[in-house]
C-alpha atoms as a PDB file:
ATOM      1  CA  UNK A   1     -13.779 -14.925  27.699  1.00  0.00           C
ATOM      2  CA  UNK A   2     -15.112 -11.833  29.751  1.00  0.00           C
ATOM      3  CA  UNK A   3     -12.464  -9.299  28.051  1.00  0.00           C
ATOM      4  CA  UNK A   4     -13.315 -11.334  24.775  1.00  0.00           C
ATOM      5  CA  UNK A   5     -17.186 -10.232  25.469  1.00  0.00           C
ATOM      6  CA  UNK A   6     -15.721  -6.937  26.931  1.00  0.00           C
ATOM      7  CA  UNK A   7     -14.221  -6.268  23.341  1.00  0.00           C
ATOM      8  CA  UNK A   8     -17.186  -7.612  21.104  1.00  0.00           C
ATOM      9  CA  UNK A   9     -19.605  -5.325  23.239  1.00  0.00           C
ATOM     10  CA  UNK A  10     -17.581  -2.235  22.528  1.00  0.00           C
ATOM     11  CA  UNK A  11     -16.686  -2.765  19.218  1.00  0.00           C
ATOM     12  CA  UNK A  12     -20.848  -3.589  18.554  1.00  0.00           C
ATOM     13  CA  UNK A  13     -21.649   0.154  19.788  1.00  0.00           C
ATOM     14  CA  UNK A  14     -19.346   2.096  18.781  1.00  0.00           C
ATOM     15  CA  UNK A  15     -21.700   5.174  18.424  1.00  0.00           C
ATOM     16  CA  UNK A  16     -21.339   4.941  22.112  1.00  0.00           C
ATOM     17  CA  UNK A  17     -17.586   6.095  22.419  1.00  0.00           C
ATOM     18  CA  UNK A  18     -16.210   6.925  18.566  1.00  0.00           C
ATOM     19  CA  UNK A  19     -16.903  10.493  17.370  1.00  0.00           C
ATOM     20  CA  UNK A  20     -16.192  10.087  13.410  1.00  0.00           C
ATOM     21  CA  UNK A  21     -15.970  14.483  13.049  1.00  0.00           C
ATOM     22  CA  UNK A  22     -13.542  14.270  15.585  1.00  0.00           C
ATOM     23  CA  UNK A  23     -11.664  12.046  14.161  1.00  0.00           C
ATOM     24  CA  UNK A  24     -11.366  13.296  10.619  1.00  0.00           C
ATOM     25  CA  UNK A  25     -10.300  16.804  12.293  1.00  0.00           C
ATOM     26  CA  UNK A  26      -7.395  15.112  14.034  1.00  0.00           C
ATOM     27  CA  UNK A  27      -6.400  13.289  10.897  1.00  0.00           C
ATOM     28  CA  UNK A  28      -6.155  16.378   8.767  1.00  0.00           C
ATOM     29  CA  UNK A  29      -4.308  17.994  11.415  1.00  0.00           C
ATOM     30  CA  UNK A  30      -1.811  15.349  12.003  1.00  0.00           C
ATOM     31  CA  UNK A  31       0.988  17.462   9.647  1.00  0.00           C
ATOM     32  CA  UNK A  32       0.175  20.652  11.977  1.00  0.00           C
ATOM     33  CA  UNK A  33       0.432  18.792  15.586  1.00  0.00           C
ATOM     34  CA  UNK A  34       3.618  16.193  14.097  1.00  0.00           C
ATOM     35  CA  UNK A  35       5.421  18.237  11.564  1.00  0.00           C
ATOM     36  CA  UNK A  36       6.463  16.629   7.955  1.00  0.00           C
ATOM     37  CA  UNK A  37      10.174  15.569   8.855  1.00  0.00           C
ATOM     38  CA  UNK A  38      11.309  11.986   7.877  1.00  0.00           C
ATOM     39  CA  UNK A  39      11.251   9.419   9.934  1.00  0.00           C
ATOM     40  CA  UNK A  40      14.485   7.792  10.788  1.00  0.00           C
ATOM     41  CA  UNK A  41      14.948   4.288  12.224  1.00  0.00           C
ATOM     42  CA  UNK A  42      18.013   2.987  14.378  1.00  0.00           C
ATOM     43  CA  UNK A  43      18.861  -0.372  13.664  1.00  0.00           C
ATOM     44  CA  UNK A  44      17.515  -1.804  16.954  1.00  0.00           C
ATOM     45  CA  UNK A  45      13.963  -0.085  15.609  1.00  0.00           C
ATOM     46  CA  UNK A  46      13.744  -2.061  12.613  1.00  0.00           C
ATOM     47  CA  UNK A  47      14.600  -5.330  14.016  1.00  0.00           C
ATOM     48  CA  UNK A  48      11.680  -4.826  16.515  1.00  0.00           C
ATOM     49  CA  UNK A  49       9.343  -3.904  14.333  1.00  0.00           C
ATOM     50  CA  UNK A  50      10.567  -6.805  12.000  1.00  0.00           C
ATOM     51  CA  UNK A  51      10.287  -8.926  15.030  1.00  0.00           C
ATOM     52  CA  UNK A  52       6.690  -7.454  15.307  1.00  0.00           C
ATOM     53  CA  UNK A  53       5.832  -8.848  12.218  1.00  0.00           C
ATOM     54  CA  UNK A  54       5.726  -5.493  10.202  1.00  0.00           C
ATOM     55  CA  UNK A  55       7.009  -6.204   6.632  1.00  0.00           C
ATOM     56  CA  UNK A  56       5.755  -2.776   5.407  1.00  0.00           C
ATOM     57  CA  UNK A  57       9.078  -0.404   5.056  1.00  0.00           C
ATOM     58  CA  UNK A  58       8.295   2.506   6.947  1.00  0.00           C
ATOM     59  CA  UNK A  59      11.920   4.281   7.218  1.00  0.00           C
ATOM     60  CA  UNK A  60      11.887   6.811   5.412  1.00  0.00           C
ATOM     61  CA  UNK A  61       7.764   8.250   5.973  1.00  0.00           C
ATOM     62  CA  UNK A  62       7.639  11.665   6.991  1.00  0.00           C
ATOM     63  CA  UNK A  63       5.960  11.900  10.740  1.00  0.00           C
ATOM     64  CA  UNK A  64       2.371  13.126   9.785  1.00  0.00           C
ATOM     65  CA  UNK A  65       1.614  10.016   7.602  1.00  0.00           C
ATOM     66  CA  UNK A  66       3.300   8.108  10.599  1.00  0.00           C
ATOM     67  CA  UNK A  67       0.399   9.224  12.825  1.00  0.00           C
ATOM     68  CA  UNK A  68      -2.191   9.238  10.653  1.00  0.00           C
ATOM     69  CA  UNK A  69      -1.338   5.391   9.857  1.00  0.00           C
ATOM     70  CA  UNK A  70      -0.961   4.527  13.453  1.00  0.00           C
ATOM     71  CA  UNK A  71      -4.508   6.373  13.426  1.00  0.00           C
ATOM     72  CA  UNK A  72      -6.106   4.597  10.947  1.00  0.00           C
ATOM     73  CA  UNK A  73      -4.573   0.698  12.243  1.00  0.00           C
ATOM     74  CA  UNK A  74      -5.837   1.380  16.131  1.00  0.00           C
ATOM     75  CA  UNK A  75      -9.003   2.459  15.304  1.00  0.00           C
ATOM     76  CA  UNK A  76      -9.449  -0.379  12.704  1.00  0.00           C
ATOM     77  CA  UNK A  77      -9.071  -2.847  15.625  1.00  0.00           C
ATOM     78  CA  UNK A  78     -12.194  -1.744  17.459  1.00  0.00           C
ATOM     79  CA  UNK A  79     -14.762  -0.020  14.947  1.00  0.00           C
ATOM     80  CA  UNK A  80     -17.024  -2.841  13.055  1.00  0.00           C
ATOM     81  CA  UNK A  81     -16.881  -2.343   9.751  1.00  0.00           C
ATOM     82  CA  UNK A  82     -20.342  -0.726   9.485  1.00  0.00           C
ATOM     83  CA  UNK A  83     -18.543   2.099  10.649  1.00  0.00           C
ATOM     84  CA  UNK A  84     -14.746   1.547   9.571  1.00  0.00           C
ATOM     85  CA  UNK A  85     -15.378   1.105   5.740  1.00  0.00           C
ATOM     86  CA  UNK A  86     -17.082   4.682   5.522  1.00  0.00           C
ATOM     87  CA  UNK A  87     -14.758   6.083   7.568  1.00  0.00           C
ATOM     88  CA  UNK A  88     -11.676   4.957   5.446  1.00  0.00           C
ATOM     89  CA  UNK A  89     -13.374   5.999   2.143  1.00  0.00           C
ATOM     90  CA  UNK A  90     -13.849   9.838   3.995  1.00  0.00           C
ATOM     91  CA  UNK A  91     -10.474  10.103   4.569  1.00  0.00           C
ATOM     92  CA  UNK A  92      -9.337   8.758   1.082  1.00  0.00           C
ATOM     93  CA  UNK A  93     -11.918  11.115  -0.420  1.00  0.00           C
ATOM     94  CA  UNK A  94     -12.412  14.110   0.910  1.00  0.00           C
ATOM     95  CA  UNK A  95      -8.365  14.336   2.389  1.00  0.00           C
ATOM     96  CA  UNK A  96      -5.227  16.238   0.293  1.00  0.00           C
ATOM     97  CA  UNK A  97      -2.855  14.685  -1.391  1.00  0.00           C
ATOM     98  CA  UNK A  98      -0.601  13.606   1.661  1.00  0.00           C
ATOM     99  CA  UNK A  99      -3.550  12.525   3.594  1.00  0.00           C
ATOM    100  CA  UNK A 100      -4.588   9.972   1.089  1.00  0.00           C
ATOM    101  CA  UNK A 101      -0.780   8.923   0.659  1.00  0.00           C
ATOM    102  CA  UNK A 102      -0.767   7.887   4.736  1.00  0.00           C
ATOM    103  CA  UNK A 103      -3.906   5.835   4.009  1.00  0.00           C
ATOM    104  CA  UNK A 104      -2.733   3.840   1.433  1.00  0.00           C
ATOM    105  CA  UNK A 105       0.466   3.809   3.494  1.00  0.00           C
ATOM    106  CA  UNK A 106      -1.540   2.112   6.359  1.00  0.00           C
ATOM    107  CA  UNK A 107      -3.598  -0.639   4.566  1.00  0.00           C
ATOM    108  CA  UNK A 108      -1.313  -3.745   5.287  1.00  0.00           C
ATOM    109  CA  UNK A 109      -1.913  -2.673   9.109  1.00  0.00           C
ATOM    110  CA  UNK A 110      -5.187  -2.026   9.021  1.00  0.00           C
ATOM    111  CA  UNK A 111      -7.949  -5.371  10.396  1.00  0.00           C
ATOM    112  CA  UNK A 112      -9.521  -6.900   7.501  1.00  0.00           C
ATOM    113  CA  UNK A 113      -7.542  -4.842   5.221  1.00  0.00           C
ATOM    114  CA  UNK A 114      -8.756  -7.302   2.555  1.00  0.00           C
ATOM    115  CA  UNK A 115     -11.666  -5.225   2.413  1.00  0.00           C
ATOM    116  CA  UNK A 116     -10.167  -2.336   0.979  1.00  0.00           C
ATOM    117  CA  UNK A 117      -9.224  -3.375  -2.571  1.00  0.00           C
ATOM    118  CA  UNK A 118     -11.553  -1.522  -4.198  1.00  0.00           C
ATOM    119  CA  UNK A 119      -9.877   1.534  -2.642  1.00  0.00           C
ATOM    120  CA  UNK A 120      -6.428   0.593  -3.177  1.00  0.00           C
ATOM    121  CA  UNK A 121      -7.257  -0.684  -6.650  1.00  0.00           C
ATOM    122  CA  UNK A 122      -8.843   2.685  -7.749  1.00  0.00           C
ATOM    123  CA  UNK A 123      -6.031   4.860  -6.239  1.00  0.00           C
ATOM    124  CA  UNK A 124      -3.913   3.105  -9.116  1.00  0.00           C
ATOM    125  CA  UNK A 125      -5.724   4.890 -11.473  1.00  0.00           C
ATOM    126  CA  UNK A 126      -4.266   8.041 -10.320  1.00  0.00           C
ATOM    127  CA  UNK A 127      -1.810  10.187 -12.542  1.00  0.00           C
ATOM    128  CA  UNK A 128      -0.372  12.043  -9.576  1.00  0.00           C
ATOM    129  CA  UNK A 129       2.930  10.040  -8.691  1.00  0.00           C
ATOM    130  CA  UNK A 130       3.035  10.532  -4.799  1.00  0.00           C
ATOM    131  CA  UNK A 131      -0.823   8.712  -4.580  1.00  0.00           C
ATOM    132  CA  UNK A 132       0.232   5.948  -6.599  1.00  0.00           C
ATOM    133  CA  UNK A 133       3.851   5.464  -5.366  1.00  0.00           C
ATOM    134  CA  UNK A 134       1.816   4.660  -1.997  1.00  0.00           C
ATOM    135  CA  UNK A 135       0.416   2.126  -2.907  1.00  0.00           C
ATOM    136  CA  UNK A 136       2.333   0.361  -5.744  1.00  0.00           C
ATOM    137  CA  UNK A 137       6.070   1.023  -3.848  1.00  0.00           C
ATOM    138  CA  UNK A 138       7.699  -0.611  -0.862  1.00  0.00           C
ATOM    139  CA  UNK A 139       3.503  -1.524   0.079  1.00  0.00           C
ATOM    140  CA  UNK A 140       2.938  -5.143   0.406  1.00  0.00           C
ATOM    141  CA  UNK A 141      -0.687  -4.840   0.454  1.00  0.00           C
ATOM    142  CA  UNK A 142      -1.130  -5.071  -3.624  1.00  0.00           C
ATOM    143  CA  UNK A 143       0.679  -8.302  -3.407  1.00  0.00           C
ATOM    144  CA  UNK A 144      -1.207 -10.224  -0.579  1.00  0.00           C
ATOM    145  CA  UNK A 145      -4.564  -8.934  -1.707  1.00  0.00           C
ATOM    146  CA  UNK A 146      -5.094  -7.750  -5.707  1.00  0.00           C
ATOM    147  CA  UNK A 147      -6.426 -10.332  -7.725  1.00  0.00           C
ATOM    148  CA  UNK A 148      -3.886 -10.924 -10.957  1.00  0.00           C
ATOM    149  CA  UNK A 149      -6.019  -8.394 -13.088  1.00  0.00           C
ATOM    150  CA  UNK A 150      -5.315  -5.588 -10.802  1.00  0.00           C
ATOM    151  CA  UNK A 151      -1.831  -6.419 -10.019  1.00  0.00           C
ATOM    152  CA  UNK A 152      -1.064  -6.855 -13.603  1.00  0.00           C
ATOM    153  CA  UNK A 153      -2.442  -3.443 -14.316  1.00  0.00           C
ATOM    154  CA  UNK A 154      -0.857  -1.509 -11.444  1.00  0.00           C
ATOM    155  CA  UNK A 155       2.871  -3.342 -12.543  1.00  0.00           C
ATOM    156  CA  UNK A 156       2.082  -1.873 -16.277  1.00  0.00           C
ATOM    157  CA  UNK A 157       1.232   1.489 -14.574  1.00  0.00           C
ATOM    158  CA  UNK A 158       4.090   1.604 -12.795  1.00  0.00           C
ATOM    159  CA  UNK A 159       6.471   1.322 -15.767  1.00  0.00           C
ATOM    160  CA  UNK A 160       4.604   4.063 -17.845  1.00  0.00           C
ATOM    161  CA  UNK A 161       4.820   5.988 -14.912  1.00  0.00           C
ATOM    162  CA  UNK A 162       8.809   5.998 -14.938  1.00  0.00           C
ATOM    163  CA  UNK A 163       8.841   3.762 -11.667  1.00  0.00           C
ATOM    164  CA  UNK A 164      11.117   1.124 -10.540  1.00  0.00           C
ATOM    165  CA  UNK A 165       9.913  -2.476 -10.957  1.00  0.00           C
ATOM    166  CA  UNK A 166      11.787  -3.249  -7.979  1.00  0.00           C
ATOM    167  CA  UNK A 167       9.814  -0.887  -5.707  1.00  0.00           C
ATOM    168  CA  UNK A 168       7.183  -3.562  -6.102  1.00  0.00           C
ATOM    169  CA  UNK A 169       6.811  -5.679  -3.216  1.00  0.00           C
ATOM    170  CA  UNK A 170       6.237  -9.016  -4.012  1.00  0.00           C
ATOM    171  CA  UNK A 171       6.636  -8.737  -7.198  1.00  0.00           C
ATOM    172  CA  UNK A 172       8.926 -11.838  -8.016  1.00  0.00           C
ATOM    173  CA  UNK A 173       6.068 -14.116  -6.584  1.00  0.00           C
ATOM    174  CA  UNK A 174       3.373 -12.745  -8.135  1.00  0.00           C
ATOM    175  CA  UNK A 175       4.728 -12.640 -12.152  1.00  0.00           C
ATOM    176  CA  UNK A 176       3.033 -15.039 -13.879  1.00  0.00           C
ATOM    177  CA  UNK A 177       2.789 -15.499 -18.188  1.00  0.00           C
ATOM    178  CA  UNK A 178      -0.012 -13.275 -18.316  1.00  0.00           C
ATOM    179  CA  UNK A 179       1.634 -10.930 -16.935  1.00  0.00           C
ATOM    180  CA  UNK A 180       5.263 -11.089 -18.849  1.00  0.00           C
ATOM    181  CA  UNK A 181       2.808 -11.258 -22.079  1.00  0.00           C
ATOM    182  CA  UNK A 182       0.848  -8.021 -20.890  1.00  0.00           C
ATOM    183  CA  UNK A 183       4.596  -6.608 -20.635  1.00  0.00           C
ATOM    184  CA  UNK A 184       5.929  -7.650 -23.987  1.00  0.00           C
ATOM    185  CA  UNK A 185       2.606  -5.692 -25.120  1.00  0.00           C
ATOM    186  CA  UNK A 186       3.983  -3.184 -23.659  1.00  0.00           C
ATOM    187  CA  UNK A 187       6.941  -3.559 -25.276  1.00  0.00           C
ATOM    188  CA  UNK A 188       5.911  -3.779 -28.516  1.00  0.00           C
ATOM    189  CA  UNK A 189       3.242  -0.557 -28.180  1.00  0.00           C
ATOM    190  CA  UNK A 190       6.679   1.635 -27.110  1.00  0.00           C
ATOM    191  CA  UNK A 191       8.811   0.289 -29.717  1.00  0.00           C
ATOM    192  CA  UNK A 192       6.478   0.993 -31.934  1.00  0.00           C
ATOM    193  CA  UNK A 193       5.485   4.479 -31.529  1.00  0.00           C
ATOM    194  CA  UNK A 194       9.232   5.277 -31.339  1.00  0.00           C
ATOM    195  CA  UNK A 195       9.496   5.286 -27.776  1.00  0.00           C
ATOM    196  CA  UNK A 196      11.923   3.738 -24.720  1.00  0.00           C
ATOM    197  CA  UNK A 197      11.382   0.596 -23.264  1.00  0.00           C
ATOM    198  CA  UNK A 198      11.933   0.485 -18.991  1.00  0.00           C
ATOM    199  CA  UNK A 199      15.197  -0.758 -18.578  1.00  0.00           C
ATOM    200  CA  UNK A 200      14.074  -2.946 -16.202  1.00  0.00           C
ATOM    201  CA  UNK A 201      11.122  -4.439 -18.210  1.00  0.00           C
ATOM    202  CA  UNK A 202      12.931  -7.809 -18.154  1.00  0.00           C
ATOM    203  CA  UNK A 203      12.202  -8.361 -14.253  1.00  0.00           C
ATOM    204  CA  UNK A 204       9.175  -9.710 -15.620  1.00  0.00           C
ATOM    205  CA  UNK A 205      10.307 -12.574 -17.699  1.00  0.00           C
ATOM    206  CA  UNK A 206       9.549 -16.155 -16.625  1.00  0.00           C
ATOM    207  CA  UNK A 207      12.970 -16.814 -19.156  1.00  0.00           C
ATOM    208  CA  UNK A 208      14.471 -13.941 -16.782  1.00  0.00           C
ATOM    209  CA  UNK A 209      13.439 -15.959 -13.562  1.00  0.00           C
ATOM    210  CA  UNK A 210      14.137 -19.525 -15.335  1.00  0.00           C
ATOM    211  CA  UNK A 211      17.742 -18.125 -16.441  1.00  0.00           C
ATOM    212  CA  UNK A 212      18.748 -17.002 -12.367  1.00  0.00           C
ATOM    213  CA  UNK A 213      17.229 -19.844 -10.971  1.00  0.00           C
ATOM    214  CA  UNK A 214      19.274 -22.098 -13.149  1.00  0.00           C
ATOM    215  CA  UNK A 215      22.424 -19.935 -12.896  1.00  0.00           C
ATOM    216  CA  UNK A 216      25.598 -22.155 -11.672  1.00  0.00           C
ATOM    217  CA  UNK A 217      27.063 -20.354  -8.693  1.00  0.00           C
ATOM    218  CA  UNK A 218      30.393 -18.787  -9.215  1.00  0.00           C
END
């Protein structure tokens, strides 16, 4: 109870002990002080961080949006979100291209990351393929938290964007009809204007799903 109090006290005046300038600075210079090189996980890593309950796949980020994600989740955990909302949007704002990538990055780790899908949901509207590759691929936080609409749009995104359906987390639980008719849309639009259809535009068939789920094993 007293460390419970001890928390709620903090977190309440955070003025007191959280310098927001400072911590911008150290954000944006989180590629200077950790370098860019990718991040490589031994097998024994993985299963602890599986263990750990982290579902995001984080093998392959390059060290800077490492650290500015663990930045982001620890600071998330004591800053109300008078304070933590602003913050977030500064640093998906005003930061380069990489900088935004490690915040999208972060959202499934961040507390009360449900409060961020208007942020997530307008970084889909980005043309630059890094930005939206953050969030849309091997991210779990579109699935657990965009409403159908959203989701529907960003999987529709994705293929005119060139990208792999199956860099979408989640996405097997989330396709629904409106979603395989928003695709056959799709479809249609390309075919008609003389143009290739994603090769994997049938991941988002319920006849596709019906079809394997009915399969007789071999």
């Amino acid at each position: 109870m007293r460390q419970g109090a001890e928390r709620a006290a903090s977190t309440h005046d955070a003025s007191a002990w959280f310098d927001r300038d400072r911590f911008l600075a150290t954000f944006t210079a989180a590629a200077r002080a950790l370098g860019k090189a990718p991040l490589v996980l031994q097998a024994d890593e993985r299963d602890a961080l599986k263990a750990a309950g982290v579902s995001a796949a984080i093998d392959g980020w390059r060290l800077d949006e490492l650290g500015r994600a663990t930045m982001i989740a620890l600071v998330s955990r004591d800053l109300p979100a008078s304070d933590l909302d602003p913050l977030l949007w500064a640093c998906y704002q005003q930061g380069d291209s990489r900088e935004r990538q490690a915040l999208l990055r972060a959202l499934p780790f961040v507390t009360g990351a449900e409060r961020f899908v208007p942020l997530a949901v307008d970084a889909c509207r980005t043309n630059e393929l890094p930005a939206f590759e953050a969030i849309a691929c091997e991210n779990p936080y579109p699935a657990a938290h965009f409403p159908d609409l959203n989701f529907n749009q960003m999987v529709l995104k994705a293929m005119f964007m060139g990208v792999a359906l199956a860099r979408i987390v989640g996405l097997e639980q989330r396709r629904s009809s409106e979603l395989a008719r928003m695709a056959e849309d799709f479809a249609s639009e390309r075919r008609a204007a003389g143009r290739s259809v994603p090769a994997d535009i049938g991941l988002l068939s319920l006849e596709h799903e019906h079809e394997r789920a009915t399969r007789i094993p071999e």
